[in-house]
Protein backbone atom coordinates (compact mmCIF):
# COMPACT_ATOMS: atom_id res chain seq x y z
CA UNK A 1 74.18 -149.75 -73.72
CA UNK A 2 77.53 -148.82 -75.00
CA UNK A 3 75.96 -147.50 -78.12
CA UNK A 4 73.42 -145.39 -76.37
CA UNK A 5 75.81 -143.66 -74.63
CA UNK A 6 77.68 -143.14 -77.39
CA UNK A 7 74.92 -141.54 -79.55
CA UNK A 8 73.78 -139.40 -76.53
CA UNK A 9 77.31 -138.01 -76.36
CA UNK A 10 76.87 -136.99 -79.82
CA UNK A 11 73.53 -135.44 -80.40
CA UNK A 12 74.72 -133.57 -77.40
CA UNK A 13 78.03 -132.37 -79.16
CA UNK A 14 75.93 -131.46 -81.85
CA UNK A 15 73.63 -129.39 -80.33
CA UNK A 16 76.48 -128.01 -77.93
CA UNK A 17 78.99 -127.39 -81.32
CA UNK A 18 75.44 -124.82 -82.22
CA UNK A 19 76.62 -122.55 -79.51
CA UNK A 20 79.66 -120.87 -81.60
CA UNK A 21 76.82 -119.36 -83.95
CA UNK A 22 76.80 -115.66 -84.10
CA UNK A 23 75.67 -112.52 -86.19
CA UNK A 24 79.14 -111.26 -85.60
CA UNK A 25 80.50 -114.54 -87.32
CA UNK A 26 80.60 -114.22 -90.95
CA UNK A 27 81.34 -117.34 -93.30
CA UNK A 28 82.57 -115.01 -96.24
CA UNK A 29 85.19 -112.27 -96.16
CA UNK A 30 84.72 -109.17 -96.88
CA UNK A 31 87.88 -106.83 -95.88
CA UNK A 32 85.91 -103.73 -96.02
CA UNK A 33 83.71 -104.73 -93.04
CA UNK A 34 85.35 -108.32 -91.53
CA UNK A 35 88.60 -108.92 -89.78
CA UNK A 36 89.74 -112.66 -89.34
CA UNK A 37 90.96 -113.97 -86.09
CA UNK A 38 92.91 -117.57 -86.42
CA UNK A 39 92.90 -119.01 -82.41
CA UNK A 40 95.66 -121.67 -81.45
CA UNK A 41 94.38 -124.75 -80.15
CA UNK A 42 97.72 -126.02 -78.97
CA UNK A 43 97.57 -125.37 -75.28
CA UNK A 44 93.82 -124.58 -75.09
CA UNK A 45 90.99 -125.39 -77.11
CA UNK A 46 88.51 -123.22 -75.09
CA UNK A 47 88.57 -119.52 -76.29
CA UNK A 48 85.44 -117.26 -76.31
CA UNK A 49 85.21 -114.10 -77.95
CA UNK A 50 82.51 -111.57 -76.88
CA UNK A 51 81.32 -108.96 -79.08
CA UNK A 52 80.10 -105.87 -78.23
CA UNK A 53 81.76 -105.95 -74.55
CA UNK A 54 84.60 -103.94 -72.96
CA UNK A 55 84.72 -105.97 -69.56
CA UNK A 56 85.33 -109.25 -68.46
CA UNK A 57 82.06 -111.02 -68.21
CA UNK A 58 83.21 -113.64 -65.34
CA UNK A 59 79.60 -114.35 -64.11
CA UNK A 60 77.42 -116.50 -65.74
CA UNK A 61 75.74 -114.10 -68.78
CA UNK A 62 73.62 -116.61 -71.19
CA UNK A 63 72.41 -113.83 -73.24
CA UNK A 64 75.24 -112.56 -74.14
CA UNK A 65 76.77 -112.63 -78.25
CA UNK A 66 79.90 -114.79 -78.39
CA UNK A 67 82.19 -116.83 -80.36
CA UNK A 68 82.90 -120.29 -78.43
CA UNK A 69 85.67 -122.84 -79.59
CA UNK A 70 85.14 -125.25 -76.83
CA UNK A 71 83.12 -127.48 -78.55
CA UNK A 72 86.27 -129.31 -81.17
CA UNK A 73 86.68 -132.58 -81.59
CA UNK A 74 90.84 -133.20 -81.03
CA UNK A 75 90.72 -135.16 -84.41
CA UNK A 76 89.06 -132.35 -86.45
CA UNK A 77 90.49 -130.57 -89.08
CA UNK A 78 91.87 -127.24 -88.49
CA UNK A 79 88.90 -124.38 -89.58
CA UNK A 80 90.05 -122.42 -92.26
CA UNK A 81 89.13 -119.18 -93.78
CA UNK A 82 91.38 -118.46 -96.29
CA UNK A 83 94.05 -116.23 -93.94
CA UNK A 84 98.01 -116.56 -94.79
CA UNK A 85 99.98 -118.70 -93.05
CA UNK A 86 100.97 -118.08 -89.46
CA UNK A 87 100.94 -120.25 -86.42
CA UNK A 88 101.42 -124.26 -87.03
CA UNK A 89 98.48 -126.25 -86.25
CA UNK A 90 96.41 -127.06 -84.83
CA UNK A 91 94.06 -124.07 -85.15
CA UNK A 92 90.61 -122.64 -86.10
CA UNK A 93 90.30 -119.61 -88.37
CA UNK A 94 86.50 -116.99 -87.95
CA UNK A 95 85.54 -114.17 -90.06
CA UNK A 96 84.39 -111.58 -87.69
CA UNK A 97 83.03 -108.53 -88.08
CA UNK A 98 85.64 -105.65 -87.45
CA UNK A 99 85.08 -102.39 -85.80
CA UNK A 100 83.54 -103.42 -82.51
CA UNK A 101 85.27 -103.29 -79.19
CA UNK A 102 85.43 -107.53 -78.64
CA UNK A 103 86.79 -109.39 -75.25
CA UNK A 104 88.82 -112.59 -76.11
CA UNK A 105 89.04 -115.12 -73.09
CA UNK A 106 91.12 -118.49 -72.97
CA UNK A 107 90.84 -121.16 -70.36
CA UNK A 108 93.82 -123.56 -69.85
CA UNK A 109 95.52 -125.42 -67.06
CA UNK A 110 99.22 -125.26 -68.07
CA UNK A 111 103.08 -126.92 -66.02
CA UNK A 112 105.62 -125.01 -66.37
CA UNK A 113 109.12 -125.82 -65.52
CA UNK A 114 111.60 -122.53 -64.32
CA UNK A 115 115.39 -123.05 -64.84
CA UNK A 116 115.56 -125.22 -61.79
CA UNK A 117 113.61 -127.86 -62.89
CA UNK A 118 110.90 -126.37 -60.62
CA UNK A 119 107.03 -127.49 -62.09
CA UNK A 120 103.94 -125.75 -60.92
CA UNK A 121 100.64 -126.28 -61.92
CA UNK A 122 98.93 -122.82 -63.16
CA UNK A 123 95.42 -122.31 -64.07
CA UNK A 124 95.00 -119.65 -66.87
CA UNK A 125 91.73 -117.76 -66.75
CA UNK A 126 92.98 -114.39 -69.35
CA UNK A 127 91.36 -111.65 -70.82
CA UNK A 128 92.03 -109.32 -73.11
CA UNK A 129 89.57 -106.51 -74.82
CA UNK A 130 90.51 -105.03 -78.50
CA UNK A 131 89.16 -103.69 -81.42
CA UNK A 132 89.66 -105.50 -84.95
CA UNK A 133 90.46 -103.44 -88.16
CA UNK A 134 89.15 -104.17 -91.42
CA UNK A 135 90.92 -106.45 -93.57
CA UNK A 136 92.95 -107.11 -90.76
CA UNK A 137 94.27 -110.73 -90.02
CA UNK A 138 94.69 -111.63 -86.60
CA UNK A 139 96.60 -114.79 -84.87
CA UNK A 140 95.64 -115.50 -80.43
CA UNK A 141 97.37 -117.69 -78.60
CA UNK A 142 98.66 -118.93 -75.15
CA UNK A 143 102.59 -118.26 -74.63
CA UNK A 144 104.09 -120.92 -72.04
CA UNK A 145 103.20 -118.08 -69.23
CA UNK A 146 99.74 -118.25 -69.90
CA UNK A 147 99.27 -114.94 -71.43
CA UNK A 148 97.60 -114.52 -74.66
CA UNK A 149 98.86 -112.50 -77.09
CA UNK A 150 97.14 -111.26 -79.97
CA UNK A 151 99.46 -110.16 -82.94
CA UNK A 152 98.17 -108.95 -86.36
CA UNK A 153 99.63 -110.64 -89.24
CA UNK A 154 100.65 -110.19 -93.12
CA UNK A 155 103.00 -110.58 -95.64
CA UNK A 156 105.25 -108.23 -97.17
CA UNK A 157 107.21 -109.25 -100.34
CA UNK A 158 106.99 -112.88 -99.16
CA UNK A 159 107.75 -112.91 -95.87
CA UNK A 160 105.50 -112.60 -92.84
CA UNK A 161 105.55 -109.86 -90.44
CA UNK A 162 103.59 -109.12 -87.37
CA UNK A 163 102.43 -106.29 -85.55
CA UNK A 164 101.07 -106.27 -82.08
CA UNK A 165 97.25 -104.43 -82.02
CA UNK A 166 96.66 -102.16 -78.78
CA UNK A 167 94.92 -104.87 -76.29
CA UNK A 168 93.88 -104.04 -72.83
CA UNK A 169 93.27 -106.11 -69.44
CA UNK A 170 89.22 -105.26 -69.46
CA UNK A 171 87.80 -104.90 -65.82
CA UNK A 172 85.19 -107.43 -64.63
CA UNK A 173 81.42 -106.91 -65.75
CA UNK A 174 79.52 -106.26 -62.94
CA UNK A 175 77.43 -109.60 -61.60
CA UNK A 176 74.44 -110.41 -63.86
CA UNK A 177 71.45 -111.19 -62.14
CA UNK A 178 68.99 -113.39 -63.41
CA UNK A 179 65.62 -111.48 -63.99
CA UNK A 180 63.00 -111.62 -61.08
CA UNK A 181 59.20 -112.90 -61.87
CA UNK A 182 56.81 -109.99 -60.58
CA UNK A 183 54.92 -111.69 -57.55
């Protein structure tokens, strides 16, 4: 029984881990056409990227093109793509194609302690819209207030330096609606 359950859990990671497949996902870099976005998995392992969108899509949208990180295993690897060092691991590194206006979402429930000693239990639901250069490298991740922040990222003579892109707050999508069958 134990094993049937176990292989059930599986196939359906499996099939679930097909989810993160996209046309805006490439698995070779080209700089004239890709950017590459490396997400931290420290705090939060469940990041989304929508392409093509410049609102929040908080309603249910299955048709919709994204990137979804949800489905790692916590003893996995970190993904790598060839970008320079940045952020310590664990992370994931994606070629994506660069010159589209993209909305990157991340999904946490974080403590935080103030100087007091004070914890409180926050729930981060953040958005943020941007558009990737070419040959750009980009780093995401959740600081201890449960923002994200998106930095771009290179070296120059050895050392690394960052930049932060223009990001937005992207309003909500309006509600999608499933489509009604014609009675």
């Amino acid at each position: 029984m134990r094993f049937r359950i176990l292989q059930a859990v599986v196939a359906g990671s499996i099939a679930l881990g097909g989810c993160a497949s996209s046309p805006n996902v490439s698995k070779v870099y080209d700089p004239k056409t890709d950017a590459r976005l490396r997400v931290s998995l420290e705090i939060t392992k469940f990041w989304k990227v929508y392409f093509n969108q410049q609102c929040a899509p908080k309603s249910y949208q299955p048709d919709l093109d994204k990137l979804d990180t949800a489905y790692r295993w916590d003893f996995s690897s970190d993904k790598k793509v060839g970008m320079p060092p940045g952020i310590a691991s664990p992370y994931d590194e994606f070629i994506i194609k660069a010159g589209m206006p993209i909305v990157i979402t991340a999904y946490a429930g974080l403590t935080t302690t103030n100087v007091n000693g004070f914890k409180r239990e926050v729930f981060v639901d953040e958005w943020t819209a941007m558009t990737m250069q070419p040959g750009t490298d980009y780093e995401a991740y959740l600081n201890t207030y449960g923002d994200i922040v998106i930095r771009s990222i290179s070296y120059v003579d050895g050392k690394l330096t960052t930049a932060s892109p223009t990001v937005t707050t992207p309003p909500v999508c309006p509600k999608y609606e499933w489509p009604r069958v014609a009675q």
